[in-house]
Protein backbone atom coordinates (compact mmCIF):
# COMPACT_ATOMS: atom_id res chain seq x y z
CA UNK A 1 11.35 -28.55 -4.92
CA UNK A 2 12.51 -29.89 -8.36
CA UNK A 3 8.84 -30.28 -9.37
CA UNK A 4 7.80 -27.41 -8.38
CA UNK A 5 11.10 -25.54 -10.75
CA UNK A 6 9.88 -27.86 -13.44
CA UNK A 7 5.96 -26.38 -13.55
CA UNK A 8 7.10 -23.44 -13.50
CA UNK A 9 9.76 -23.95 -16.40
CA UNK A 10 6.73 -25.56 -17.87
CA UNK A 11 4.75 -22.52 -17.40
CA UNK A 12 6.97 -19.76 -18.67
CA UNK A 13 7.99 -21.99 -21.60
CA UNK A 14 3.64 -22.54 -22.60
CA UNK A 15 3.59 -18.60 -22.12
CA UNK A 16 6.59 -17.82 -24.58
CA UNK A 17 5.05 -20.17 -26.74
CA UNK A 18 1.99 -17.89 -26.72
CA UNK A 19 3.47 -14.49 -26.49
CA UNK A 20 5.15 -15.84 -30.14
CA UNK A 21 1.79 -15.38 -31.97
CA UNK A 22 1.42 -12.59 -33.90
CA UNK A 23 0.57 -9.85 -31.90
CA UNK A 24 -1.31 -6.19 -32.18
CA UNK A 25 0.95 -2.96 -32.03
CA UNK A 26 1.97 -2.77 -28.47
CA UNK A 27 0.30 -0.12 -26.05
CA UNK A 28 2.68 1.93 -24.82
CA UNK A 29 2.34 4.93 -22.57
CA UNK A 30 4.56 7.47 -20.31
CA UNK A 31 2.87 9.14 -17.15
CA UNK A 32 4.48 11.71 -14.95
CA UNK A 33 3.70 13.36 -11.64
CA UNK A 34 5.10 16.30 -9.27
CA UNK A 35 3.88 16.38 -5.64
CA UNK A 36 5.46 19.88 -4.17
CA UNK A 37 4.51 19.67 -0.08
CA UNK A 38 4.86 22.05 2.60
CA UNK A 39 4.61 20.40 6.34
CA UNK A 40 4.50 21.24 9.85
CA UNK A 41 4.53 18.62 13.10
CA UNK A 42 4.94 19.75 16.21
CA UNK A 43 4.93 16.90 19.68
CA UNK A 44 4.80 17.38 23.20
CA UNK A 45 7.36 14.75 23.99
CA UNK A 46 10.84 14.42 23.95
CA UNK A 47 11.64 12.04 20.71
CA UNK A 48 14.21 13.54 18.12
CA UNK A 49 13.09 14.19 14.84
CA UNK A 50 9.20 14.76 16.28
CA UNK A 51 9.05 18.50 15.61
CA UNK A 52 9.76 19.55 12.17
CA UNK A 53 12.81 21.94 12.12
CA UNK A 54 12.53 25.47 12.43
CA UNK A 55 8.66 24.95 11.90
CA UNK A 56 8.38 24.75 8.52
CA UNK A 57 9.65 21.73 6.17
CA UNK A 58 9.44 21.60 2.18
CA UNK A 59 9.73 17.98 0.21
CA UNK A 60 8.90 16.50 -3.47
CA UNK A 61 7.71 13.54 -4.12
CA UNK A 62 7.77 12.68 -8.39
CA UNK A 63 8.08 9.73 -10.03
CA UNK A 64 7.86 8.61 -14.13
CA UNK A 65 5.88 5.50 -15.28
CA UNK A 66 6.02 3.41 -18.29
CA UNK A 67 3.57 0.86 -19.06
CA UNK A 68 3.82 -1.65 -22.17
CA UNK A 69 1.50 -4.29 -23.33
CA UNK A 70 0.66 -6.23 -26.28
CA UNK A 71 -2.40 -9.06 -27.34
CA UNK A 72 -1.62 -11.92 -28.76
CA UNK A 73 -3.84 -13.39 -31.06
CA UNK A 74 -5.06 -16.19 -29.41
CA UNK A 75 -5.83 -12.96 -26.29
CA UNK A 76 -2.91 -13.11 -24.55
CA UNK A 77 -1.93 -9.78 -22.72
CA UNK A 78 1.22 -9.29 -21.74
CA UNK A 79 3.43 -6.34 -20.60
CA UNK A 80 5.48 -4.59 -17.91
CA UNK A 81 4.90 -1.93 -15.46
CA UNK A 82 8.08 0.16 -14.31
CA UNK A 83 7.86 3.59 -11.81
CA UNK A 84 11.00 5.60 -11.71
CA UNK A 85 11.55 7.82 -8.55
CA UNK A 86 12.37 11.37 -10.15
CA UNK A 87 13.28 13.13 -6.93
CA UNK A 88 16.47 14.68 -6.65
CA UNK A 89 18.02 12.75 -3.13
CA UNK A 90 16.54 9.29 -4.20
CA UNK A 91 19.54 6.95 -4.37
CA UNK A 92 17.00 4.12 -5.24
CA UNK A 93 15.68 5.32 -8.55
CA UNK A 94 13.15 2.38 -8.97
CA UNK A 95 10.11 2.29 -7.01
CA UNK A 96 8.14 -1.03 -8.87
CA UNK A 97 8.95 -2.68 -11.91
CA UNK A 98 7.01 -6.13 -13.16
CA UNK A 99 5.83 -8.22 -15.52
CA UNK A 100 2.24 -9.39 -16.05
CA UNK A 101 0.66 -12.23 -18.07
CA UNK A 102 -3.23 -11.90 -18.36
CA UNK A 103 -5.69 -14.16 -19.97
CA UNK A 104 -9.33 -16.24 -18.97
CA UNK A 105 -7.27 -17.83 -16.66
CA UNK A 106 -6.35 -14.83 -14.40
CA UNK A 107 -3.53 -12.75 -14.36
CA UNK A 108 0.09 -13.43 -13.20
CA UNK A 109 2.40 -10.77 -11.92
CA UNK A 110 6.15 -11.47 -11.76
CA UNK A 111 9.09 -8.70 -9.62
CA UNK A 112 8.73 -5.81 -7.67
CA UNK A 113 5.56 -4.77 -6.72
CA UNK A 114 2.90 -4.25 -4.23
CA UNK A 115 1.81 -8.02 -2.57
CA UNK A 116 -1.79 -8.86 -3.02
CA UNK A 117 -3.10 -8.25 0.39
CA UNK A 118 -2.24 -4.72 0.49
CA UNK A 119 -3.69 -4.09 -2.50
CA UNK A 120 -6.39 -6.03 -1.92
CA UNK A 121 -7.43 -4.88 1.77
CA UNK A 122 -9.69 -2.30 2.73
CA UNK A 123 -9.99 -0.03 5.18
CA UNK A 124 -10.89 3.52 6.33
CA UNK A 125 -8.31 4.69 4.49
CA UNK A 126 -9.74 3.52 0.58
CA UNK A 127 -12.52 6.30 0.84
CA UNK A 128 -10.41 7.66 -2.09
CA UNK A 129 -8.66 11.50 -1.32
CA UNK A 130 -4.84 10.81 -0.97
CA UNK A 131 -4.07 13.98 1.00
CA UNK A 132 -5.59 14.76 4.62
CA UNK A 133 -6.26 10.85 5.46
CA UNK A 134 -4.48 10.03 8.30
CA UNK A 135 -1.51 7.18 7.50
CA UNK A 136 -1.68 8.43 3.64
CA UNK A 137 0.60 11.14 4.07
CA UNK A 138 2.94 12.30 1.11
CA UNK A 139 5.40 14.14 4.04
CA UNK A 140 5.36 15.46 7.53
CA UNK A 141 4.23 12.42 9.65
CA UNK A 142 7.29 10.47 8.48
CA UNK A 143 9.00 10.60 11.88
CA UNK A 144 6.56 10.08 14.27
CA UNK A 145 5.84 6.77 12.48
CA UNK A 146 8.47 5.26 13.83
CA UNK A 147 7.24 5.56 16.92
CA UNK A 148 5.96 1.73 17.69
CA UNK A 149 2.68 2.16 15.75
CA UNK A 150 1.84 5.59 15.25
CA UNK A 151 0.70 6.20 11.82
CA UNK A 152 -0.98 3.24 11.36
CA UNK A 153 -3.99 2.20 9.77
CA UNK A 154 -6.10 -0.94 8.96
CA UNK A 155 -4.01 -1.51 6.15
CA UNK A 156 -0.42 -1.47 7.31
CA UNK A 157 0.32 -4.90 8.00
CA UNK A 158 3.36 -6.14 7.45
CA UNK A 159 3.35 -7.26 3.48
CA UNK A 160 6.15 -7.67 1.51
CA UNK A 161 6.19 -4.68 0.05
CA UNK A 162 8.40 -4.11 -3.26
CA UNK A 163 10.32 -7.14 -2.53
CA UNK A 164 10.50 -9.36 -5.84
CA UNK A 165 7.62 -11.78 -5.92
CA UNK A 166 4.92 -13.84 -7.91
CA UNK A 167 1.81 -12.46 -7.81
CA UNK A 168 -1.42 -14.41 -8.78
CA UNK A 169 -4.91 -12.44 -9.15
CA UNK A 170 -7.81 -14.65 -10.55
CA UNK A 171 -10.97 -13.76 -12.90
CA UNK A 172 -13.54 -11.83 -11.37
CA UNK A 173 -16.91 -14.29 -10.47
CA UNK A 174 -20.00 -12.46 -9.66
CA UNK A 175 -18.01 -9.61 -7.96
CA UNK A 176 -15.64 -11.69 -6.21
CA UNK A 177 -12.10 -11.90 -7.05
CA UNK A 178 -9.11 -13.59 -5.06
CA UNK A 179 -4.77 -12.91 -5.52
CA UNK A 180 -1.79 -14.61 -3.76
CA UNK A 181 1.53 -13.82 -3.40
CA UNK A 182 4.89 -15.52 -2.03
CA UNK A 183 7.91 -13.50 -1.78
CA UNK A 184 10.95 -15.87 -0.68
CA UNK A 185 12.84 -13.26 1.16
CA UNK A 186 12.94 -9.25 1.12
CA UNK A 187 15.40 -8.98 -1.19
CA UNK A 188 14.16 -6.58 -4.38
CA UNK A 189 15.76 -5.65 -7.23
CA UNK A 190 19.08 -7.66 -8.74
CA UNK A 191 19.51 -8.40 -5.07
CA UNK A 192 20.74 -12.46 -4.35
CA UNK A 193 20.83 -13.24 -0.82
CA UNK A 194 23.20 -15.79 0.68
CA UNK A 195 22.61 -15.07 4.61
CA UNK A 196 18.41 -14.48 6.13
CA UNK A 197 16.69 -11.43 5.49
CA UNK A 198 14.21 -9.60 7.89
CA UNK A 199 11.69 -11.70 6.94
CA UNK A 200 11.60 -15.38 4.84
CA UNK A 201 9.07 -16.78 3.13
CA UNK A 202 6.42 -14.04 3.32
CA UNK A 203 2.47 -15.30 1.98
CA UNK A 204 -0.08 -13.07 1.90
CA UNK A 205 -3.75 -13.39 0.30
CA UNK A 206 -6.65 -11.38 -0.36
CA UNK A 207 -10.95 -11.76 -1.29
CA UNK A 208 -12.46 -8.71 -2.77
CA UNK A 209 -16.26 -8.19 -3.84
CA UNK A 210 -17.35 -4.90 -5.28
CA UNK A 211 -20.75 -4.48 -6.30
CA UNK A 212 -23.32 -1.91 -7.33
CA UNK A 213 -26.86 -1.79 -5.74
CA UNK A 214 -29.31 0.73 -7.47
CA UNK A 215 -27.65 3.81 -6.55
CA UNK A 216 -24.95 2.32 -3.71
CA UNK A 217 -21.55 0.57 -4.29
CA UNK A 218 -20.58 -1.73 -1.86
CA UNK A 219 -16.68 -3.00 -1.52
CA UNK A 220 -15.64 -5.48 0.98
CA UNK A 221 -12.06 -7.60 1.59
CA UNK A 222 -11.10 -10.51 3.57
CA UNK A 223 -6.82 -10.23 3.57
CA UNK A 224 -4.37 -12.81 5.49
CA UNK A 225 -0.43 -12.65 5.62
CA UNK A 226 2.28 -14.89 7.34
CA UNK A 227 6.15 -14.66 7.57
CA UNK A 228 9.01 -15.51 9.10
CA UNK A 229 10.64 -13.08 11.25
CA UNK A 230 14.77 -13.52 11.48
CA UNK A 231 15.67 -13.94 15.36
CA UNK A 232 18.02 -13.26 17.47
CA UNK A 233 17.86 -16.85 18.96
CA UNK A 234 17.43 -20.71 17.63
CA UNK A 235 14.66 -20.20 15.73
CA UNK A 236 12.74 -17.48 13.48
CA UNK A 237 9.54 -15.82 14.83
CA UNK A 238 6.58 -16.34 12.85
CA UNK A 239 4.07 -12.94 12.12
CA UNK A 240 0.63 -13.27 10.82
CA UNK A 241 -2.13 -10.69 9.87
CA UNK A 242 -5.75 -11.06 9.76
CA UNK A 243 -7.97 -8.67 8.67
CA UNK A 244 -10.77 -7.10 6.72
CA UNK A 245 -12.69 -4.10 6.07
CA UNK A 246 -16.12 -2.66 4.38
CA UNK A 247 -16.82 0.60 2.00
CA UNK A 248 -19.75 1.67 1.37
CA UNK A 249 -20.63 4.38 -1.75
CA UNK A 250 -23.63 6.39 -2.56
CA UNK A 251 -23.84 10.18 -4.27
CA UNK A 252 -20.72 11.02 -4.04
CA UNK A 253 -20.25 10.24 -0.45
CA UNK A 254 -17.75 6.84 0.63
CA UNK A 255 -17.82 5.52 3.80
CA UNK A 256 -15.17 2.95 5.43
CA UNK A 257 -14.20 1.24 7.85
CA UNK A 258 -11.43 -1.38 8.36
CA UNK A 259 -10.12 -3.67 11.19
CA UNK A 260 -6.47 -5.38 11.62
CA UNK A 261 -5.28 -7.58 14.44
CA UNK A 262 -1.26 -8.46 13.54
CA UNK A 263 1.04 -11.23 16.18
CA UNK A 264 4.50 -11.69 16.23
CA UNK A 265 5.75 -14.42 17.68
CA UNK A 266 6.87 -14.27 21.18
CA UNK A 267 7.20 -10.28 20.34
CA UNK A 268 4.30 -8.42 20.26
CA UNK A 269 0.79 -7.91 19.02
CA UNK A 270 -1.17 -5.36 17.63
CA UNK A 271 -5.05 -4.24 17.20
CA UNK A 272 -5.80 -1.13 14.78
CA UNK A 273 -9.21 -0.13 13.87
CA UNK A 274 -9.95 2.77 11.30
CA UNK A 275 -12.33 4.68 9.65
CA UNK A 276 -13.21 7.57 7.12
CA UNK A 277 -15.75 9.59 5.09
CA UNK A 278 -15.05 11.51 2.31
CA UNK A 279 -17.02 13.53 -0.25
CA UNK A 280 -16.97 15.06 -3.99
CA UNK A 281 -18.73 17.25 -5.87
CA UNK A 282 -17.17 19.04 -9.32
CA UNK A 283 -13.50 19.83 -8.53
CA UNK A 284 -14.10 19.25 -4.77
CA UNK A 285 -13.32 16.74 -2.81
CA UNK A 286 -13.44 16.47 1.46
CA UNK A 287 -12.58 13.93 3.75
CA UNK A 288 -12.30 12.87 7.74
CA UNK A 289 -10.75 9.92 8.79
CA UNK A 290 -9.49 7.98 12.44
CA UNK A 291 -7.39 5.80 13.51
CA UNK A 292 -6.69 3.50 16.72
CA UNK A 293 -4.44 1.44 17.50
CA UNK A 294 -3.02 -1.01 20.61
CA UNK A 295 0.60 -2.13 21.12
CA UNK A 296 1.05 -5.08 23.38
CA UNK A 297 4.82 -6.25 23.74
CA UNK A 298 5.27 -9.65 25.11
CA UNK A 299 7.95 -7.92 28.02
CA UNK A 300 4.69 -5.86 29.13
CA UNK A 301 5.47 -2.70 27.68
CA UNK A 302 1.91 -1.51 26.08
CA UNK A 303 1.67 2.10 24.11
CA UNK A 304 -1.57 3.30 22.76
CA UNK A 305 -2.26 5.41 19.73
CA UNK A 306 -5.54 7.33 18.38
CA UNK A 307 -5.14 10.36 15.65
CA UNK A 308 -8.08 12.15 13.90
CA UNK A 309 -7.55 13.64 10.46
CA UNK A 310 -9.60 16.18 7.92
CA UNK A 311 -8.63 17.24 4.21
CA UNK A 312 -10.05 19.31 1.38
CA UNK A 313 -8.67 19.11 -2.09
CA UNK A 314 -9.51 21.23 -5.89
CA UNK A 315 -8.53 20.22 -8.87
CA UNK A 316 -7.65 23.39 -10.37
CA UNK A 317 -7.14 22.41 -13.97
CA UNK A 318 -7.00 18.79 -15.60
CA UNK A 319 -3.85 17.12 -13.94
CA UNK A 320 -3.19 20.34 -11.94
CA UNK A 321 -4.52 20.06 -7.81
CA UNK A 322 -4.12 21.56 -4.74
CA UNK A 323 -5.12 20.16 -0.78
CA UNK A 324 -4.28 20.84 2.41
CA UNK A 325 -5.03 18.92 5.84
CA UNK A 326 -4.38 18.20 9.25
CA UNK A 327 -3.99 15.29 11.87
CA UNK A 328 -3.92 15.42 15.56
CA UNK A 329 -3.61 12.86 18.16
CA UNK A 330 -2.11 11.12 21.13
CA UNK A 331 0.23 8.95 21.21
CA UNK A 332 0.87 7.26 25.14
CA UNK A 333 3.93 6.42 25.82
CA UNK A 334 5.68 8.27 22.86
CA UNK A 335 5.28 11.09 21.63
CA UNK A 336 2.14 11.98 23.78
CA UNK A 337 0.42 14.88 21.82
CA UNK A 338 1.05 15.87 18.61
CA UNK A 339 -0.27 17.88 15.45
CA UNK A 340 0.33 18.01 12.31
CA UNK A 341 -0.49 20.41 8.75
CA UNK A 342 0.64 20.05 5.50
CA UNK A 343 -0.58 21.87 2.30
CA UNK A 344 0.68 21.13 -1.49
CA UNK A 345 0.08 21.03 -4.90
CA UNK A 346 0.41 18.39 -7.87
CA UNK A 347 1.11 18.16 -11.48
CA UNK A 348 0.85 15.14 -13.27
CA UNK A 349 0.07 13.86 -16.93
């Protein structure tokens, strides 16, 4: 353990060192956006919080970035990344906030942010329209998906998600490109923990290629995660994720498909398969997407979920756009059938 605080003392030292090179003006630049949504769910089973009230629901969803970097000049780039939530109930104003160091040697991202895997993966839902893709929902679905694994698609695994971390992505080789990233505990933020979180020493990894064919694009990823689930009993459980999926481009279509098989230790395991196809043209763009997944608890409990979803969005004017979509599905053992519409519209600069 004491080597490993003395490389990286090393480390951060040989990058201040760097960083104190004369540098270019630094980059900075502010981006804002406004998501207004209307919503509507409606289930056929009994589970509170299922149907939206009265029918109708309205919910924002804004946040403010701020990005910073400078070049050194022996081409070091360094910077920060920080989102702010803007919206008016948020009691945790900060979404993400980290460092990055970048050079020939990679790039290395330091605090709150997204792990590699999950930004790595793909899976039916990267065909690329945020709004009407099942799992990708901005509001509406947010109750039903905690119900076991409703609302899940080939890229909800359990990562580590804004829990603070070291991030490592390296150079891109021929279209391949690899990242890591260990996040001791969940903690985020100023956060020190003396007791166990809900999960300890979380590693997760990813492969990417992306390539371009005459007229197709072809993007493919490999992802793996591990962590250690805090238990009731003696011992933690451990989780691991394995998982991978394939998108494939061509004239403004993108097709995808993605496939994730998750185990917790003496808990449960889950299989989820998804897909989707999406299209644009000018200020259009379309999708349809699915997802499946199977919920096998270790006390013989299993639930079964499948949902099918179809958007359109228009970008109206530069930073100004409008969508609308729909999901329905079945969920055994939960909320049996259920439906769901939203519509919106988004600024952002």
């Amino acid at each position: 353990m004491k080597k490993i605080f003395l490389a990286s003392t090393a480390l951060a030292a040989g990058f201040s060192f760097a960083a104190s090179a004369s540098a270019a003006d630094t980059q900075i630049e502010w981006s804002a956006y406004t998501d207004f949504n209307v919503s509507s769910t409606g289930v056929d089973g009994d589970v509170a919080g299922g149907d939206t009230n009265k029918g109708l629901d309205f919910n924002t969803n804004s946040e403010i970035h701020l990005n910073a970097s400078q070049t050194s000049d022996n081409g070091l780039t360094y910077g920060l990344h920080i989102q702010l939530e803007a919206d008016q109930n948020n009691t945790n104003n900060t979404d993400e906030n980290h460092i990055f160091i970048e050079g020939d040697f990679g790039r290395v991202e330091l605090g709150d942010q997204d792990s590699a895997g999950d930004r790595m993966m793909v899976s039916g839902s990267s065909v690329g329209f945020q709004y009407g893709m099942f799992g990708n929902y901005t509001g509406g679905l947010s109750a039903l998906e905690n119900e076991g694994n409703l609302g899940r698609t080939a890229a909800d695994f359990s990562d580590s998600s804004d829990s603070s971390k070291i991030t490592y992505f390296t150079p891109t080789f021929n279209g391949f490109k690899a990242g890591l990233s260990f996040a001791p505990d969940s903690d985020s933020g100023q956060s020190v923990s003396g007791d166990e979180t809900s999960f300890n020493n979380h590693i997760d990894t990813g492969l990417n290629y992306s390539g371009t064919f005459n007229d197709f694009t072809i993007d493919a990823a490999l992802i793996g995660a591990t962590h250690e689930v805090t238990s009731q009993g003696s011992s933690d459980d451990t989780y691991y994720a394995v998982g991978g999926g394939l998108m494939l481009g061509y004239a403004g279509f993108k097709a995808a498909v993605g496939v994730l098989h998750e185990d917790t230790e003496n808990t449960s395991e889950i299989n989820t398969v998804d897909t989707g196809l999406s299209y644009g043209i000018g200020a259009w763009s379309m999708s349809v997407g699915a997802a499946w997944s199977e919920f096998d608890q270790d006390n013989g409990v299993e639930n079964e979920s499948i949902a099918y979803s179809a958007g359109v969005g228009y970008e109206i004017a530069p930073g100004l756009t409008t969508w609308a979509g729909a999901t329905i599905g079945d969920y055994e053992g939960g909320v049996e059938d259920f439906t769901n519409f939203q519509t919106g519209i988004s600024v952002a600069f």
